[in-house]
Protein backbone atom coordinates (compact mmCIF):
# COMPACT_ATOMS: atom_id res chain seq x y z
CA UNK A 1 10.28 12.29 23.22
CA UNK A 2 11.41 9.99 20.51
CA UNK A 3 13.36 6.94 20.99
CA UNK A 4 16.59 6.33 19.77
CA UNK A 5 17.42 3.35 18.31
CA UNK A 6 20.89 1.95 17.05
CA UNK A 7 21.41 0.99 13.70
CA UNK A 8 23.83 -1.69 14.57
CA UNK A 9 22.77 -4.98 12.78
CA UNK A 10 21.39 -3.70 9.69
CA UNK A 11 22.25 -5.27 6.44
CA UNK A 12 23.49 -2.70 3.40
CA UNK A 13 21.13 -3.44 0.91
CA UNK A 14 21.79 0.01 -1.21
CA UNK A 15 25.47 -0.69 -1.08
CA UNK A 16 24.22 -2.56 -3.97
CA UNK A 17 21.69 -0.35 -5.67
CA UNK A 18 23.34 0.96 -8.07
CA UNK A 19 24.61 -1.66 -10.31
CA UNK A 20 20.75 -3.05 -9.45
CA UNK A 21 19.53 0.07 -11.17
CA UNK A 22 21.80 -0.17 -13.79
CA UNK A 23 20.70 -3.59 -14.62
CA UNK A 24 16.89 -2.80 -14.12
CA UNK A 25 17.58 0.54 -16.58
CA UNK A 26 19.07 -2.77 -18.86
CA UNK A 27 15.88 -4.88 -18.18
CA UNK A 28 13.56 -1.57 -18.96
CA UNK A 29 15.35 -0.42 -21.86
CA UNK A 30 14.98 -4.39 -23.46
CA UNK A 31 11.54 -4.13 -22.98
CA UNK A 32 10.77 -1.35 -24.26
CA UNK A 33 12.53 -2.19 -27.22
CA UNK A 34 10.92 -5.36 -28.04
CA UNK A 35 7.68 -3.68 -27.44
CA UNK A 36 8.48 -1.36 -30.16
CA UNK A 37 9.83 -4.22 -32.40
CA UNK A 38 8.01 -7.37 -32.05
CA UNK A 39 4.63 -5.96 -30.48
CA UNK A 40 2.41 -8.27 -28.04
CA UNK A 41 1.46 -11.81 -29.43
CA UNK A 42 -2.23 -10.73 -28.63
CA UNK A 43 -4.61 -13.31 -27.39
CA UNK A 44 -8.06 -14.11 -29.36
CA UNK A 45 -9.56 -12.31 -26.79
CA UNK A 46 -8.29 -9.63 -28.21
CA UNK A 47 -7.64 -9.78 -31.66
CA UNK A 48 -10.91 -11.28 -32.18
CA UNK A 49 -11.84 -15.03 -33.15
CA UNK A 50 -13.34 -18.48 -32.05
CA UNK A 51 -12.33 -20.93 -29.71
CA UNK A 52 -13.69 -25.10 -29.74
CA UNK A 53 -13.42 -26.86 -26.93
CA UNK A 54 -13.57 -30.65 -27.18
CA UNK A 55 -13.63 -33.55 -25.17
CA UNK A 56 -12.08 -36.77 -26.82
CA UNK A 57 -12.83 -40.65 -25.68
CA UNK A 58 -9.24 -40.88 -24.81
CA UNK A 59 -6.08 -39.36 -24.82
CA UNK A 60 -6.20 -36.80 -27.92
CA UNK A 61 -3.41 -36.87 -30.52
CA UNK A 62 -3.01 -33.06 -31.18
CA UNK A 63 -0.36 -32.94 -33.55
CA UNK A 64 -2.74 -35.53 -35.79
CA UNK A 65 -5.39 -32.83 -35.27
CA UNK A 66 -2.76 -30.18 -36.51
CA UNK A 67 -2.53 -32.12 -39.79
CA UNK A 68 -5.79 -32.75 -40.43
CA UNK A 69 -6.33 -28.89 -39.77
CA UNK A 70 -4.36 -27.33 -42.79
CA UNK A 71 -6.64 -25.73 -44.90
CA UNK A 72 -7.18 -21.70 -45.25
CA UNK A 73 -10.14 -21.30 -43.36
CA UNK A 74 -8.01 -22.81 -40.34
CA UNK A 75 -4.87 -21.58 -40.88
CA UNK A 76 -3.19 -20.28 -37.73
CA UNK A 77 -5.06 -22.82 -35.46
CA UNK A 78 -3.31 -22.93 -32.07
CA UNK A 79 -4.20 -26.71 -30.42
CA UNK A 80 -3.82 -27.17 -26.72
CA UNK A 81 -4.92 -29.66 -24.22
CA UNK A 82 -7.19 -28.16 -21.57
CA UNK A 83 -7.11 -29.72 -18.09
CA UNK A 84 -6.81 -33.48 -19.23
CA UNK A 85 -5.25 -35.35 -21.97
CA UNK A 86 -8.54 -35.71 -23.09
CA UNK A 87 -9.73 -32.15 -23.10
CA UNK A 88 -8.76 -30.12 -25.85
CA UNK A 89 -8.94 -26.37 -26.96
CA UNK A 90 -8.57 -24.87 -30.20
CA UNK A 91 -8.01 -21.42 -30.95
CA UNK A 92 -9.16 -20.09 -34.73
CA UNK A 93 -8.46 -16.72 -35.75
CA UNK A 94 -10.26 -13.96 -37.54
CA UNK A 95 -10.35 -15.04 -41.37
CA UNK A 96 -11.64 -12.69 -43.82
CA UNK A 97 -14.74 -13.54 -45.76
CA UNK A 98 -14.66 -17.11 -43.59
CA UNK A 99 -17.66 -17.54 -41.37
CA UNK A 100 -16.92 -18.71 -37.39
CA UNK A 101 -19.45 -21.66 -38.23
CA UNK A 102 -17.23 -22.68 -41.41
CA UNK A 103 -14.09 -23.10 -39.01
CA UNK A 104 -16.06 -24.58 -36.01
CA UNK A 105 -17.46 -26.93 -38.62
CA UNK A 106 -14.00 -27.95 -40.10
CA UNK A 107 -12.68 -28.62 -36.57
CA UNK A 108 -15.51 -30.90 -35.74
CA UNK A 109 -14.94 -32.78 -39.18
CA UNK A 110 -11.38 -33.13 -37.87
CA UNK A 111 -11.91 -34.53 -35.05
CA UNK A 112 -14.58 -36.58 -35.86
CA UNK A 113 -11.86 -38.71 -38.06
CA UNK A 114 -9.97 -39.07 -35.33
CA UNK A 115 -12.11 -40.13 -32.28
CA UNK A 116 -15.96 -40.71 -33.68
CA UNK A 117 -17.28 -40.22 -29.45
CA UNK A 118 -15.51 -36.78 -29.61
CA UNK A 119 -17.83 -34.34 -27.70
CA UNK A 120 -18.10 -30.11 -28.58
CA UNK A 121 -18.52 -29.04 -24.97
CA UNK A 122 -18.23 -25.26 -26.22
CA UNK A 123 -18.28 -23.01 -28.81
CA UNK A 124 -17.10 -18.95 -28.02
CA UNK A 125 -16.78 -16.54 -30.88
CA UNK A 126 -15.55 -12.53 -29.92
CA UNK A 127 -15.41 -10.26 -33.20
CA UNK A 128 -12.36 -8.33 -33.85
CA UNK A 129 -14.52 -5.25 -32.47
CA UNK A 130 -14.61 -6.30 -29.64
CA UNK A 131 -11.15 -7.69 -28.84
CA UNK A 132 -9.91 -4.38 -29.73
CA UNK A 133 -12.12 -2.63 -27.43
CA UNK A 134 -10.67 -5.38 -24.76
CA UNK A 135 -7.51 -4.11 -25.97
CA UNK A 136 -7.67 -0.41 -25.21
CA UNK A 137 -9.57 -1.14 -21.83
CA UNK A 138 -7.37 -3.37 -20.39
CA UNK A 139 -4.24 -0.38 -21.36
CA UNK A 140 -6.64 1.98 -19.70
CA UNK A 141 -7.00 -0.19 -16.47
CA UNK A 142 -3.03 -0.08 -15.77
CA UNK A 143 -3.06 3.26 -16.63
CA UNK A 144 -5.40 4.33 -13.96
CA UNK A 145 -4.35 1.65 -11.70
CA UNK A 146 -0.57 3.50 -11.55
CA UNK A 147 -2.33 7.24 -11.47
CA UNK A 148 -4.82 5.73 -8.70
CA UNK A 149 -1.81 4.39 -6.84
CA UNK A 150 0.42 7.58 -7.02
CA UNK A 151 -2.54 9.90 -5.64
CA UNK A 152 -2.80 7.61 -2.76
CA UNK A 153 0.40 6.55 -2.06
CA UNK A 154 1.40 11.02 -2.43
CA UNK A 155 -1.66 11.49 0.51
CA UNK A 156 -0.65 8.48 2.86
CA UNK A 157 3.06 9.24 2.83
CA UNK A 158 5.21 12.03 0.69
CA UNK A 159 5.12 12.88 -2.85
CA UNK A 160 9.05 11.26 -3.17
CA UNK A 161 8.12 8.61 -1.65
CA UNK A 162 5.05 8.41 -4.26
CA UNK A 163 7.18 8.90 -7.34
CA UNK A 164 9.64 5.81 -6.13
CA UNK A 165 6.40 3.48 -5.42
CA UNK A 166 4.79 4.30 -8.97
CA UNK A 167 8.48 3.89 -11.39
CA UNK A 168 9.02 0.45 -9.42
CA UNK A 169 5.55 -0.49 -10.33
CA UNK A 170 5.78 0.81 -14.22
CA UNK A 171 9.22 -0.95 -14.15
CA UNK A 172 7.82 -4.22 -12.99
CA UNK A 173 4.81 -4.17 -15.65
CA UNK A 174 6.99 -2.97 -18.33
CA UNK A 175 9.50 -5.65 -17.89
CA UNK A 176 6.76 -8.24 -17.33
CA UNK A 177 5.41 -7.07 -20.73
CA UNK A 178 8.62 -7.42 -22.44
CA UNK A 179 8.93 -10.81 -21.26
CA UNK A 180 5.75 -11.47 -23.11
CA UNK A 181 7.18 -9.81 -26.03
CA UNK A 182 10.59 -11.59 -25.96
CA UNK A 183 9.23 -15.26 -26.17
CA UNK A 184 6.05 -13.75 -28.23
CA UNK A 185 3.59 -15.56 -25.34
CA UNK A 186 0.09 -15.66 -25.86
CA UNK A 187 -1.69 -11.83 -24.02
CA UNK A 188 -4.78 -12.83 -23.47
CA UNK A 189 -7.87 -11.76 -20.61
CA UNK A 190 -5.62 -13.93 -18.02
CA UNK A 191 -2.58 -12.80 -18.35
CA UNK A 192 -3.72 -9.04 -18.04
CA UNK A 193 -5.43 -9.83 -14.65
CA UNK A 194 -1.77 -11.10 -13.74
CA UNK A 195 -0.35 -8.06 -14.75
CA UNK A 196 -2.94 -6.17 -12.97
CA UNK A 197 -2.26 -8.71 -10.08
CA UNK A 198 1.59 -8.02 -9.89
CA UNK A 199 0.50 -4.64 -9.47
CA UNK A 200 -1.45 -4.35 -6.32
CA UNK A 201 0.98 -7.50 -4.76
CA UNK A 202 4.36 -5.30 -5.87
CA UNK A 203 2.41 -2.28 -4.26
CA UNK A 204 1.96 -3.83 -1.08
CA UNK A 205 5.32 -4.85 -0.70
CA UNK A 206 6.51 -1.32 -1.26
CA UNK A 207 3.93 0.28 1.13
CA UNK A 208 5.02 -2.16 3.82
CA UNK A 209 8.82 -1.25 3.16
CA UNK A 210 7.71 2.45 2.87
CA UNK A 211 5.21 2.50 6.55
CA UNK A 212 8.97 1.16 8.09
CA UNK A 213 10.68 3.81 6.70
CA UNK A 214 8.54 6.57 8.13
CA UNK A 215 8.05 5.53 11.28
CA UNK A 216 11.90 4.59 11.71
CA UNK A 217 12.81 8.70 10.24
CA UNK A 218 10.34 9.04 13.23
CA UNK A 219 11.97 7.16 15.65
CA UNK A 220 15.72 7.49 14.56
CA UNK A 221 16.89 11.24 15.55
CA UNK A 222 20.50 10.16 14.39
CA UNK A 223 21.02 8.88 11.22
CA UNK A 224 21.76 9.38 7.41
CA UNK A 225 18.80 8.72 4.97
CA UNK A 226 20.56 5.48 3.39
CA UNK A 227 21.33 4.08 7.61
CA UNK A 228 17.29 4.60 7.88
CA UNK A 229 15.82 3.19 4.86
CA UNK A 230 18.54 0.28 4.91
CA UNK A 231 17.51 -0.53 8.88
CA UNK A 232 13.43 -0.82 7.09
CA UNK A 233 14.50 -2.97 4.75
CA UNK A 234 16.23 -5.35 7.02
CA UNK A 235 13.25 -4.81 9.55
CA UNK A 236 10.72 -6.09 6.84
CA UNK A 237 12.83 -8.27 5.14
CA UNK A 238 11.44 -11.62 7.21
CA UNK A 239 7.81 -10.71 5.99
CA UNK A 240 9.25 -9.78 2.43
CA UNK A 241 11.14 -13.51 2.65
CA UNK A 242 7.81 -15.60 4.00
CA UNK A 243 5.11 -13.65 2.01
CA UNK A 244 7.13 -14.29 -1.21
CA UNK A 245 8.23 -17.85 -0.44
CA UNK A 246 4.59 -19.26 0.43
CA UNK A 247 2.88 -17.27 -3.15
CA UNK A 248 5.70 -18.73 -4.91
CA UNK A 249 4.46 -22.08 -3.65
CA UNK A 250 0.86 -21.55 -4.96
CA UNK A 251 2.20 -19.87 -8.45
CA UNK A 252 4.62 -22.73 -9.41
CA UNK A 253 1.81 -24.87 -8.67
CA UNK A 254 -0.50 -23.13 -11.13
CA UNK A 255 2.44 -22.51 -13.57
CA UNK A 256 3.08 -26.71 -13.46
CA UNK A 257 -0.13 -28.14 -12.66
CA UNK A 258 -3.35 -25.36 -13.78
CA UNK A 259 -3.48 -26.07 -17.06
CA UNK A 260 -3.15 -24.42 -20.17
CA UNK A 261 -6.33 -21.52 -19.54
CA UNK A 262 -4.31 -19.93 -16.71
CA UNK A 263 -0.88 -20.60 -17.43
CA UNK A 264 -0.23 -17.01 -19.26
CA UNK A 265 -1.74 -15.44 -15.70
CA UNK A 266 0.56 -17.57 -13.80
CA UNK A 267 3.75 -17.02 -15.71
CA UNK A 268 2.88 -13.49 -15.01
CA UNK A 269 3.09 -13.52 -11.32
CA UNK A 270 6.22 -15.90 -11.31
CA UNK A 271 7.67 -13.16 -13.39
CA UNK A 272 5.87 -10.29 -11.32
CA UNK A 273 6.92 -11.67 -7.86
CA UNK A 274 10.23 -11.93 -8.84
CA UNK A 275 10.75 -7.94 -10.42
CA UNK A 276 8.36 -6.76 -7.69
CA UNK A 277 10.16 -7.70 -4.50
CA UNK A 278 13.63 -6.75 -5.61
CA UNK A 279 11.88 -3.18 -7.38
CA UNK A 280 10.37 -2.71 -3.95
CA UNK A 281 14.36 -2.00 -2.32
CA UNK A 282 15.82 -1.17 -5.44
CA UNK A 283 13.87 1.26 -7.37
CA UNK A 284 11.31 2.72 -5.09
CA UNK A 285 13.50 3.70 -2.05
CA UNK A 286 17.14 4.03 -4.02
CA UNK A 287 14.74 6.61 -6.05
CA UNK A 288 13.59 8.24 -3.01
CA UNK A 289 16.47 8.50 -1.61
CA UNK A 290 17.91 10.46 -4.81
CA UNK A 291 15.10 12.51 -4.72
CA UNK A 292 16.46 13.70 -1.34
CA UNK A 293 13.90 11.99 1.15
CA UNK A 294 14.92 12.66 4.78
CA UNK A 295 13.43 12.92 8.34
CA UNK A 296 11.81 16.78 7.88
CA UNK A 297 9.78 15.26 5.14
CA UNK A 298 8.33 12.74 7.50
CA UNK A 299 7.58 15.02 9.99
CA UNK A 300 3.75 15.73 10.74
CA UNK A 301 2.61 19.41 9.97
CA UNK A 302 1.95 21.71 12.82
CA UNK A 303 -1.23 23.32 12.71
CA UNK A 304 -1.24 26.35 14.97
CA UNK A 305 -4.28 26.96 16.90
CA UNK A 306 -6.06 30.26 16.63
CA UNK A 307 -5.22 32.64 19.36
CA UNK A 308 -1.91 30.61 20.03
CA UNK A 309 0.48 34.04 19.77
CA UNK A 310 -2.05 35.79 21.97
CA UNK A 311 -1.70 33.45 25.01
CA UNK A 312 2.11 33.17 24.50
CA UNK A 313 1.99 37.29 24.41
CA UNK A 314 0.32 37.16 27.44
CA UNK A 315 2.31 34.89 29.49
């Protein structure tokens, strides 16, 4: 027999979750339409090129690199420091009928003038070919990722529950995207394994918020659909509240302190961990709710056993 249990103490988080919607429809639509206007600043790992890393005697003066590197075979150059003050990267685009050895050469020439000890610790070139093969396969990753996740997540629990989990996960890597697209930030490898990254971490918040939900429709035999999922939410919230706090910890860290190679993937899980948690109460179970989720749909199926009818006939 199931156990009743009160709903007193519960916190109304869906009192709010429709001006939340509203907002994330906002956030959504914003994104979409910078997508569709300004594009993806795409990363040399993409859009093809060569990157120079170099390792000065002391601190480097980038913007005296910058203006010694002004002609057209290194126009577009994006200079960064790399770990130290004395590391630096630069980025060179694809330039037509300009050879990768002709720019790597210029850059060395460049920064020969300005420290004669400077080191070339590396040298990476990646054709345009191949960044747009990146391009597509990286697309088709997230793609299957959210098709993957909706198969799974429609086995393990109930297909409403499965269409909420996937739109709060395509709404926290479309508005992730669009902050991308907004400030025109560098896409490159990193930041797509962020992406992919909020993905599976805004996932597992919603499957811990969703395993609540069933087993309190379970355990609840009183109790509208909005008293149930609002009693998970406040259930789970202390795990939502640690497990957030302590990755923030480790993300700001990476966003202030890693370095220029992994700052795109980290401002993608500041921004991920942020959509993701509030998407997880917000979108996924305001969506199931809508869609009219309720205790029969939680209920295990019955198999009958052959010959059941018989025996009851003959008692």
């Amino acid at each position: 027999m199931f156990q009743i249990l009160s709903i007193k103490g519960t916190i109304n988080f869906l009192r709010h979750a429709v001006p939340v919607s509203i907002l994330s429809l906002v956030l959504v639509i914003a994104s979409l339409t910078s997508l569709a206007t300004k594009g993806i600043n795409w990363g040399l790992d993409f859009t093809g090129g060569t990157v120079v890393e170099l390792e000065f005697s002391s601190r480097a003066d980038l913007e005296a690199l910058r203006a010694e590197l002004t002609s057209e075979e290194t126009q577009g150059v994006v200079i960064q420091n790399f770990g130290s003050s004395r590391d630096v990267i630069t980025r060179l685009p694809v330039k037509e009928g300009v050879k990768s050895d002709t720019q790597v050469e210029h850059v060395m020439e460049a920064a020969i003038k300005l420290d004669p000890q400077v080191i070339q610790k590396r040298v990476e070139m990646v054709g345009p070919q191949i960044g747009k093969e990146l391009a597509e396969q990286g697309g088709l990753a997230v793609l299957v990722a959210l098709i993957c996740i909706l198969i799974y997540v429609s086995f393990r629990f109930e297909w409403r529950l499965a269409v909420g989990s996937v739109a709060a996960l395509a709404h926290d890597v479309i508005i992730t995207l669009g902050v991308f697209s907004l400030f025109q930030l560098d896409f490159d490898l990193t930041v797509l394994a962020g992406v992919l990254t909020v993905v599976g971490y805004s996932l597992n918040d919603t499957i811990v918020v969703f395993d609540r939900i069933r087993e309190n429709f379970l355990k609840i035999r009183k109790g509208e659909p909005e008293e149930i999922v609002n009693k998970s939410i406040t259930q789970t919230m202390s795990r939502t509240v640690i497990t957030t706090g302590t990755t923030l910890v480790v993300v700001i860290a990476l966003f202030l302190k890693g370095g220029t190679m992994i700052h795109g993937f980290a401002t993608a899980l500041l921004m991920g961990i942020f959509v993701g948690t509030f998407s997880s109460i917000y979108v996924a179970s305001f969506l199931a709710i809508k869609l009219g989720i309720n205790r029969e749909h939680m209920m295990p199926v019955e198999i009958e056993k052959e010959g059941a009818d018989q025996d009851a006939l003959s008692h």
